[in-house]
Protein backbone atom coordinates (compact mmCIF):
# COMPACT_ATOMS: atom_id res chain seq x y z
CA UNK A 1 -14.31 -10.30 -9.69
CA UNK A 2 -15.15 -12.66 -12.49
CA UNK A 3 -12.91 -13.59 -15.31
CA UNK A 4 -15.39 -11.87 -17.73
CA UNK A 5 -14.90 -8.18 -15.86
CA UNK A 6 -11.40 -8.50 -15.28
CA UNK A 7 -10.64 -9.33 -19.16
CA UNK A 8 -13.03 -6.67 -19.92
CA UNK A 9 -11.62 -4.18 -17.81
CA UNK A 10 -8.14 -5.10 -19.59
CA UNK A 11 -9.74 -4.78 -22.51
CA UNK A 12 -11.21 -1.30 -22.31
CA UNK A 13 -7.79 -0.04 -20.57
CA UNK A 14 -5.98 -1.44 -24.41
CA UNK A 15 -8.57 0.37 -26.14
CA UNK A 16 -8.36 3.54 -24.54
CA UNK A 17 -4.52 3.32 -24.23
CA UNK A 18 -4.75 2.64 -28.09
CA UNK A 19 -7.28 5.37 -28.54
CA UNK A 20 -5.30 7.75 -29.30
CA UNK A 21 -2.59 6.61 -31.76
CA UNK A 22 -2.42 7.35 -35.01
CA UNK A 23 0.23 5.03 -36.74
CA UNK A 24 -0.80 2.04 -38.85
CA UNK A 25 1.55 -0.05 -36.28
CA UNK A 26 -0.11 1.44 -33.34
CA UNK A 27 -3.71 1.36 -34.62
CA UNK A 28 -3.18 -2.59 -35.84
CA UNK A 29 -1.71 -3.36 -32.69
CA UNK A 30 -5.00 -2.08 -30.89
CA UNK A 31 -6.94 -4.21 -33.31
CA UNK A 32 -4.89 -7.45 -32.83
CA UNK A 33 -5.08 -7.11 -29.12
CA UNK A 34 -9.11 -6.86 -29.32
CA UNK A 35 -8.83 -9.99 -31.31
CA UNK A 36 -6.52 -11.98 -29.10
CA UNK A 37 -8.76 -10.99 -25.88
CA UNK A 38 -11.84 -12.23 -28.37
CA UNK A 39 -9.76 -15.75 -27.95
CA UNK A 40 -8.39 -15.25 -32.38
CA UNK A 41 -5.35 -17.59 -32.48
CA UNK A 42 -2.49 -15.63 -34.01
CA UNK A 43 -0.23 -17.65 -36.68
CA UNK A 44 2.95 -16.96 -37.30
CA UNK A 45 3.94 -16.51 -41.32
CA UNK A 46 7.17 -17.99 -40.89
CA UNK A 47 8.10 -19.80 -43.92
CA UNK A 48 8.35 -18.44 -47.51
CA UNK A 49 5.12 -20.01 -48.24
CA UNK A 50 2.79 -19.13 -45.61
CA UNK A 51 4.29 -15.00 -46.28
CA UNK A 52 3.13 -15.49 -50.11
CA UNK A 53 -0.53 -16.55 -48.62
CA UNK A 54 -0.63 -13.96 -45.93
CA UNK A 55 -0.01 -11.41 -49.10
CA UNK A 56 -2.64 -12.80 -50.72
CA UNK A 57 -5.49 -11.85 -48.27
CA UNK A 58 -6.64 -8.32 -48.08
CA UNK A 59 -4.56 -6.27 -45.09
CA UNK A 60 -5.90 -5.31 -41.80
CA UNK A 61 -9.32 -6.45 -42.41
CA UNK A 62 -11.58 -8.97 -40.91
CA UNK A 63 -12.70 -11.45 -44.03
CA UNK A 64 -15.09 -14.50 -43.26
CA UNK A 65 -13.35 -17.83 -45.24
CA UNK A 66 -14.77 -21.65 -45.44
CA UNK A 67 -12.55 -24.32 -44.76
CA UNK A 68 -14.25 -27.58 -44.58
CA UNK A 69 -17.59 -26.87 -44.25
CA UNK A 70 -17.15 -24.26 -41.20
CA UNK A 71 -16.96 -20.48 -41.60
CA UNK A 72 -13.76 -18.90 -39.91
CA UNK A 73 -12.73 -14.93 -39.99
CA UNK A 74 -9.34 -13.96 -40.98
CA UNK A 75 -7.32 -11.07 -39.91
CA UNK A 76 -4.34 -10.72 -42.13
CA UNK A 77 -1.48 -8.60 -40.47
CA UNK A 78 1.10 -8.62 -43.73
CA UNK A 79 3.46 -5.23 -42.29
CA UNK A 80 3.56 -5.16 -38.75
CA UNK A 81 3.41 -8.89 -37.11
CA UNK A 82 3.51 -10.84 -40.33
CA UNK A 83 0.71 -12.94 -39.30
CA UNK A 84 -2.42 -14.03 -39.28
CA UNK A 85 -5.56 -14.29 -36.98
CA UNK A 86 -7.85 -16.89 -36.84
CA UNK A 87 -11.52 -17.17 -35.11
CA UNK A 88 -14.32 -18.75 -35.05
CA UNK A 89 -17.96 -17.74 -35.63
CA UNK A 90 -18.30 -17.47 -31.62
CA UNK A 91 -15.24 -15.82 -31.39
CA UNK A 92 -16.16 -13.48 -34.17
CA UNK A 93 -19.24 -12.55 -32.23
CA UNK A 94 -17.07 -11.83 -28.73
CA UNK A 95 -15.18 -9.59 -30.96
CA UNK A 96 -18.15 -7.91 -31.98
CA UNK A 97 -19.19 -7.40 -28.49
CA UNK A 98 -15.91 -6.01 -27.59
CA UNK A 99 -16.36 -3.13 -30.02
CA UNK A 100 -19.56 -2.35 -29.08
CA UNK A 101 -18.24 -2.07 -25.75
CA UNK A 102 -15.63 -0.02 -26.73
CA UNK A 103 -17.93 2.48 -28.26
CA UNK A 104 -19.96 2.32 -25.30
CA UNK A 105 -17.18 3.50 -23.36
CA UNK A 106 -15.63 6.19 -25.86
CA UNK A 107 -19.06 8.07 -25.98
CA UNK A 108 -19.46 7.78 -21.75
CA UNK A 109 -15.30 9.59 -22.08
CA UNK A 110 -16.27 11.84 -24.81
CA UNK A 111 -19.46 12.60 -22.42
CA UNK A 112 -17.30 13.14 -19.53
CA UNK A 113 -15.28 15.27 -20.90
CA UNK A 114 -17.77 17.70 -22.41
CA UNK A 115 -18.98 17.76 -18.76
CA UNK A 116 -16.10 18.95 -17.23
CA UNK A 117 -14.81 21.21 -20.57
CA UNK A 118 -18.47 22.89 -19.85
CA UNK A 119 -17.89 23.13 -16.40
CA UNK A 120 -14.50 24.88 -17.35
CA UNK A 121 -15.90 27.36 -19.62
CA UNK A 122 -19.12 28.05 -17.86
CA UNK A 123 -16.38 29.77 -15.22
CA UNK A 124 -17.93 27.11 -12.47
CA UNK A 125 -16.07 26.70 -9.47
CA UNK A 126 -12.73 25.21 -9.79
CA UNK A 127 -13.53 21.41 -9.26
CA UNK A 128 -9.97 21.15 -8.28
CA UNK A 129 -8.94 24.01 -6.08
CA UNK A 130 -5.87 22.06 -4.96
CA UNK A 131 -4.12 22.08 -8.10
């Protein structure tokens, strides 16, 4: 299996693990995770200084910034990690692909389980007899 499946794989089994929570921690920690496996380099705010910047940049949201010339995205984490993400354009774009991905695979679950909730209420055979 190729490096690109298995990551993917790992990826979709975060998202759907983080699917379903509905804390700020939980939901940022999804994001963050879909960032690192996008190849964002997390850094730390661990002086004084650094903590007054990371305040400074709008929370939990994905912000393009130039710094010499090149464009880099941002992912300010100010409550739960204290940190800060940082990717570039190609990066940016791998995230991208991740969430389409991840929508891709949330509508083939959702699909899935209308299937079977139909099957339930249509009164169709017990798929399952054993249980």
């Amino acid at each position: 299996m190729s490096r690109h499946w298995r990551r993917m794989i790992a990826l979709v089994a975060v998202v759907v693990a983080a699917g379903g929570c509905a804390t700020l921690q939980q939901r940022t920690l999804g994001t963050e995770e879909v960032l690192s496996a996008a190849g964002f380099q997390m850094k730390s705010a661990d002086t004084p200084e650094r903590m007054t910047t990371l305040h400074t940049l709008p929370p939990r949201t994905l912000v393009p910034q130039t710094r010499d010339g090149e464009v880099h995205y941002v992912y300010a984490d100010p409550d739960v990690c204290k940190c800060l993400y940082v990717g570039t354009e190609a990066q940016y774009q791998q995230y991208e692909r991740f969430l389409l991905q991840k929508e891709l695979a949330d509508k083939q679950l959702r699909a899935a389980q209308d299937y079977w909730n139909a099957r339930s209420t249509w009164g169709a055979v017990d798929a399952w007899p054993w249980f």
